[in-house]
N, C-alpha and C. Protein backbone atom coordinates (compact mmCIF):
# COMPACT_ATOMS: atom_id res chain seq x y z
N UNK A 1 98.14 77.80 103.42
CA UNK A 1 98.60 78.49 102.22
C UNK A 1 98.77 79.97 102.56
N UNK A 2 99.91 80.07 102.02
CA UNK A 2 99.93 81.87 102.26
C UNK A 2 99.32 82.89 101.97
N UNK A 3 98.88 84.47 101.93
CA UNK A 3 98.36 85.11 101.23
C UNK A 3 98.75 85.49 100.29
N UNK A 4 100.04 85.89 100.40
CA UNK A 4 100.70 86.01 98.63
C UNK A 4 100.39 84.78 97.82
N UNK A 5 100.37 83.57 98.22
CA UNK A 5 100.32 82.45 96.96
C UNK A 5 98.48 82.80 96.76
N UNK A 6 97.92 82.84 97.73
CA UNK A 6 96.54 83.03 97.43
C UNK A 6 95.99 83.88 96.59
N UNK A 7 96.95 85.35 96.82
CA UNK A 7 96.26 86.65 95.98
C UNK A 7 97.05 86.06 94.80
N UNK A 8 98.30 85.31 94.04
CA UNK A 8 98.96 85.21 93.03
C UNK A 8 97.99 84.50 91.58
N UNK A 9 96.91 83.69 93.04
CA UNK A 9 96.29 82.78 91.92
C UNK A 9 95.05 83.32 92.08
N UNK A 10 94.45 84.42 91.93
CA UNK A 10 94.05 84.97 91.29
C UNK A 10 92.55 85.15 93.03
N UNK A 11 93.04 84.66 94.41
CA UNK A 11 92.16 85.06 95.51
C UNK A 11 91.75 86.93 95.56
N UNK A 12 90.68 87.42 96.32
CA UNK A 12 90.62 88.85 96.41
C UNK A 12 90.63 88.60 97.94
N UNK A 13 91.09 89.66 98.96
CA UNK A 13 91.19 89.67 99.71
C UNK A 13 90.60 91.15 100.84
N UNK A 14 90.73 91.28 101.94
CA UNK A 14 90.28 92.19 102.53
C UNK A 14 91.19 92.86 103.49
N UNK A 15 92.09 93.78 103.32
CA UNK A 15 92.95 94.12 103.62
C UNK A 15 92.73 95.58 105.01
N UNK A 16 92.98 95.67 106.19
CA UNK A 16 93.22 96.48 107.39
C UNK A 16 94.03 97.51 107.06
N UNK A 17 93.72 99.04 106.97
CA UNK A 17 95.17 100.27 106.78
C UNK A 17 94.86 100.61 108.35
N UNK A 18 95.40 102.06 108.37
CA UNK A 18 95.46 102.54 109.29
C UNK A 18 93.86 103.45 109.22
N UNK A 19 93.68 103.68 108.34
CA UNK A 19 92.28 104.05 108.56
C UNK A 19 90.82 103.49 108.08
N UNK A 20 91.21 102.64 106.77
CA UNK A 20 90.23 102.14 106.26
C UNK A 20 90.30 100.51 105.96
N UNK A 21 89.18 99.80 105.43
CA UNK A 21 89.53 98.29 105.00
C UNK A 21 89.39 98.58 103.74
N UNK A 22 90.46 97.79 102.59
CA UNK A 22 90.67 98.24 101.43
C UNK A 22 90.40 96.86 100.60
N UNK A 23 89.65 96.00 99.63
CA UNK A 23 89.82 95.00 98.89
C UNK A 23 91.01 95.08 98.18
N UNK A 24 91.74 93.99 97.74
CA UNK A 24 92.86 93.49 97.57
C UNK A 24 93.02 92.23 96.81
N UNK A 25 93.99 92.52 95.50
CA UNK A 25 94.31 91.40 94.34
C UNK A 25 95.36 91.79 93.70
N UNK A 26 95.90 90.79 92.93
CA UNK A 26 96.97 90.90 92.04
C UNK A 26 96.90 92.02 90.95
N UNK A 27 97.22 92.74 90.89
CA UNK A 27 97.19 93.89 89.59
C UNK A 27 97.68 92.86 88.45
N UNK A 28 98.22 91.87 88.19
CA UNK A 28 98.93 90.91 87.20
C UNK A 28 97.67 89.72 87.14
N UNK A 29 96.57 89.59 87.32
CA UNK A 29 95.71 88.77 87.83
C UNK A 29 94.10 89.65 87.09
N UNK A 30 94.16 88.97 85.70
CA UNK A 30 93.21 89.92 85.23
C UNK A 30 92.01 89.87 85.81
N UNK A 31 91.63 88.65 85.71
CA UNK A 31 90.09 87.93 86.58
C UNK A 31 89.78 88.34 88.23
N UNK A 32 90.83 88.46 88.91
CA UNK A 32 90.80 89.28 90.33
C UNK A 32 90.63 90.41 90.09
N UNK A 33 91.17 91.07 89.24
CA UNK A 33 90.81 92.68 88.72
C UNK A 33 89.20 93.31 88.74
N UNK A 34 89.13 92.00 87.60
CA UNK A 34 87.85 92.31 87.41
C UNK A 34 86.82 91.72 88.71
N UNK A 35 87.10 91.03 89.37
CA UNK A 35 86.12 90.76 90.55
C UNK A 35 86.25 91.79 91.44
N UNK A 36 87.52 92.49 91.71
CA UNK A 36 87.31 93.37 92.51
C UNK A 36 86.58 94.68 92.11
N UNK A 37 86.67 94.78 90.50
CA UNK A 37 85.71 95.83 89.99
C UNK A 37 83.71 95.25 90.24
N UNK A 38 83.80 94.58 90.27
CA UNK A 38 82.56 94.01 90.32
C UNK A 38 81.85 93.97 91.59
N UNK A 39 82.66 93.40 92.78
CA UNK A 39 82.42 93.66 94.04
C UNK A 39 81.95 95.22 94.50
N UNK A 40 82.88 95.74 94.46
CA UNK A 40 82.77 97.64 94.46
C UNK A 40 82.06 98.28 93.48
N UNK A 41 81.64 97.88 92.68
CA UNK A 41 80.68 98.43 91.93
C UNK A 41 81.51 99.25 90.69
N UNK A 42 82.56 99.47 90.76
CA UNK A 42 83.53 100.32 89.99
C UNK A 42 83.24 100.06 89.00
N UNK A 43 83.47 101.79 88.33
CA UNK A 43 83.36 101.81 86.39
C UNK A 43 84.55 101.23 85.86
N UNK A 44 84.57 100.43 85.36
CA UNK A 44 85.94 100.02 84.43
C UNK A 44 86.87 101.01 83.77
N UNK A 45 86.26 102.26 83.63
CA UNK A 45 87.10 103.78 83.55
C UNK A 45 87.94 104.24 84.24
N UNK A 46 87.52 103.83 86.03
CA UNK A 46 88.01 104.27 86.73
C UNK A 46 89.29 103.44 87.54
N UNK A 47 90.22 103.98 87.20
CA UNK A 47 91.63 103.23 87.66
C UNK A 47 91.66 102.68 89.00
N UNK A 48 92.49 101.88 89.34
CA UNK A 48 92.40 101.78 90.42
C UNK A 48 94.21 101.62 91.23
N UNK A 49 94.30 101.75 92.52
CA UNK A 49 95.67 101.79 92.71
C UNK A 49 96.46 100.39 92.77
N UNK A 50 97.68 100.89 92.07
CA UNK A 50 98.33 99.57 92.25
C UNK A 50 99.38 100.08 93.53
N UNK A 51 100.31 99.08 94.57
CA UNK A 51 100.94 99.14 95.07
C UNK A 51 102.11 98.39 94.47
N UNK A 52 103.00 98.69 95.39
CA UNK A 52 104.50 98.07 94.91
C UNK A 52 105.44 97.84 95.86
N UNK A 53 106.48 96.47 95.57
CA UNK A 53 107.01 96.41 97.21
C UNK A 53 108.41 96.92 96.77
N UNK A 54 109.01 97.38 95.35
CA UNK A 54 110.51 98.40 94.80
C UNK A 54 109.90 98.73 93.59
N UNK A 55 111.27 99.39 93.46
CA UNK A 55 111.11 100.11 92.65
C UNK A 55 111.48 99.01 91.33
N UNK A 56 112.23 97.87 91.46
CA UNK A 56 112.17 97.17 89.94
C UNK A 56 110.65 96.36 89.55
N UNK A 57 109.99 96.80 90.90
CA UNK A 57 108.68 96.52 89.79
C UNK A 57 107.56 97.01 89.23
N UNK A 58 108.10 98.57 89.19
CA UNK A 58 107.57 99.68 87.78
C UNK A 58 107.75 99.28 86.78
N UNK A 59 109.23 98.21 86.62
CA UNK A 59 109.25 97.67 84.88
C UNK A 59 107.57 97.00 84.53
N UNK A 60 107.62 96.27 85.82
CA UNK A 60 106.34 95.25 85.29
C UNK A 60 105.58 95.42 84.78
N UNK A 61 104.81 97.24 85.17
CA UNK A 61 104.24 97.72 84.40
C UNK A 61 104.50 98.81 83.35
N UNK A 62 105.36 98.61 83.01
CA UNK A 62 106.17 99.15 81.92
C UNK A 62 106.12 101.20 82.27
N UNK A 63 106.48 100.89 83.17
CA UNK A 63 107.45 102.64 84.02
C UNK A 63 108.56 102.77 84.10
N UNK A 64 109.03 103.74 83.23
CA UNK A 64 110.46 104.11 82.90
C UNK A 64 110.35 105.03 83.75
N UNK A 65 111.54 105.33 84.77
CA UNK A 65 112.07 106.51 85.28
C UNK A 65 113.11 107.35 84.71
N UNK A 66 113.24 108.37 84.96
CA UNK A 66 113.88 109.68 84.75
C UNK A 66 115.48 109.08 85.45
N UNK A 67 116.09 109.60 85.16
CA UNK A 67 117.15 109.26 86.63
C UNK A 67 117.48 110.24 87.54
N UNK A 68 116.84 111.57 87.78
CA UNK A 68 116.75 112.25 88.66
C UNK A 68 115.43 112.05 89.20
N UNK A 69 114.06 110.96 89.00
CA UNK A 69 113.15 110.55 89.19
C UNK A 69 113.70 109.20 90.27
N UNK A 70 113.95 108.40 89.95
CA UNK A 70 114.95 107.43 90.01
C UNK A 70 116.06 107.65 91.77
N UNK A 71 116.24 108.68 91.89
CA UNK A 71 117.25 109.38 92.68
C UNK A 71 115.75 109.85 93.60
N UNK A 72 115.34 110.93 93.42
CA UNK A 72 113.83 111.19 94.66
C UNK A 72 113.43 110.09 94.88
N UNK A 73 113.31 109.12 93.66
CA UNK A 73 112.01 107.97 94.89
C UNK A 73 113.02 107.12 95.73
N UNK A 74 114.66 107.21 95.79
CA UNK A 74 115.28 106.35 96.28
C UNK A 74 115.46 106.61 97.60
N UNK A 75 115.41 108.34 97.59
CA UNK A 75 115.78 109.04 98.97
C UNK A 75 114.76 108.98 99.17
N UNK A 76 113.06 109.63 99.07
CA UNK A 76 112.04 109.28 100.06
C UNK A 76 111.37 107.72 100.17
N UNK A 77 111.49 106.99 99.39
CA UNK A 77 110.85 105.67 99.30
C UNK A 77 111.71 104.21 100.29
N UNK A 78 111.36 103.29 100.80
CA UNK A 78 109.95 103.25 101.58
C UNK A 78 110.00 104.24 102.53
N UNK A 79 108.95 105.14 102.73
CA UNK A 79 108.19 106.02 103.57
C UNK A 79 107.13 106.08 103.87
N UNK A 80 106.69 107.32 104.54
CA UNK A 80 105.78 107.69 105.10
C UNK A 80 105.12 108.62 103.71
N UNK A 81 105.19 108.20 102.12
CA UNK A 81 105.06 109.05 101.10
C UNK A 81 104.40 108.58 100.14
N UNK A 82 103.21 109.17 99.26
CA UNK A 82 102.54 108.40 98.29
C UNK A 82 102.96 109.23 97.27
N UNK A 83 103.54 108.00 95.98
CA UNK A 83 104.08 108.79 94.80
C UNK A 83 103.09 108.69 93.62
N UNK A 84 102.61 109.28 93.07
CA UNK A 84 101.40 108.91 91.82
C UNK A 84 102.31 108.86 90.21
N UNK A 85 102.47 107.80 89.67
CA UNK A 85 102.79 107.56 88.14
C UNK A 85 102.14 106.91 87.34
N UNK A 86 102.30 107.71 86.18
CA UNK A 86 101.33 107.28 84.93
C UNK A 86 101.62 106.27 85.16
N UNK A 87 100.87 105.14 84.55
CA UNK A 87 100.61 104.07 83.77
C UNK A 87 99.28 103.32 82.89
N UNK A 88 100.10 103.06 82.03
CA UNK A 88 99.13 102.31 81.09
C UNK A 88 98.14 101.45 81.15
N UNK A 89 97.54 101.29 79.99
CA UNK A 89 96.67 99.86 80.22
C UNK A 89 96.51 98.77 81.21
């Protein structure tokens, strides 16, 4: 079984960067959410990062861009660049 079908249904995982090992789950996957808050000890206050593999799936979490917003993340994104946007609940 793959890891995407694994993290989809709701697996947490343990993920290799370039500098650190990072736990890993579906941001769409409430119950992985919360295990990974639980594992790490994390306040439920404290956000945590979501990643993304484009830009049409800011809708998912309901992120409207600018369209001169829209235009920067098209020219630096995918990069070597971390972009920070609000989001909700």
């Amino acid at each position: 079984m793959s890891t995407s079908v694994l993290l989809r249904g709701g697996a947490v995982g343990v993920l290799a960067t370039d500098t650190l090992y990072g736990l890993v789950a579906s941001a769409l996957h409430e119950g992985a959410v919360t295990h990974v808050y639980r594992l790490k000890r994390r306040s439920p206050k404290k956000p945590c990062i979501i990643l993304i593999a484009s830009l049409d799936d800011l809708a998912t979490f309901g992120i409207e861009l600018s369209p001169a917003m829209r235009e920067a993340l098209t020219r630096y994104w995918p990069g070597p660049t971390s972009i920070v946007l609000p989001c909700g609940p």
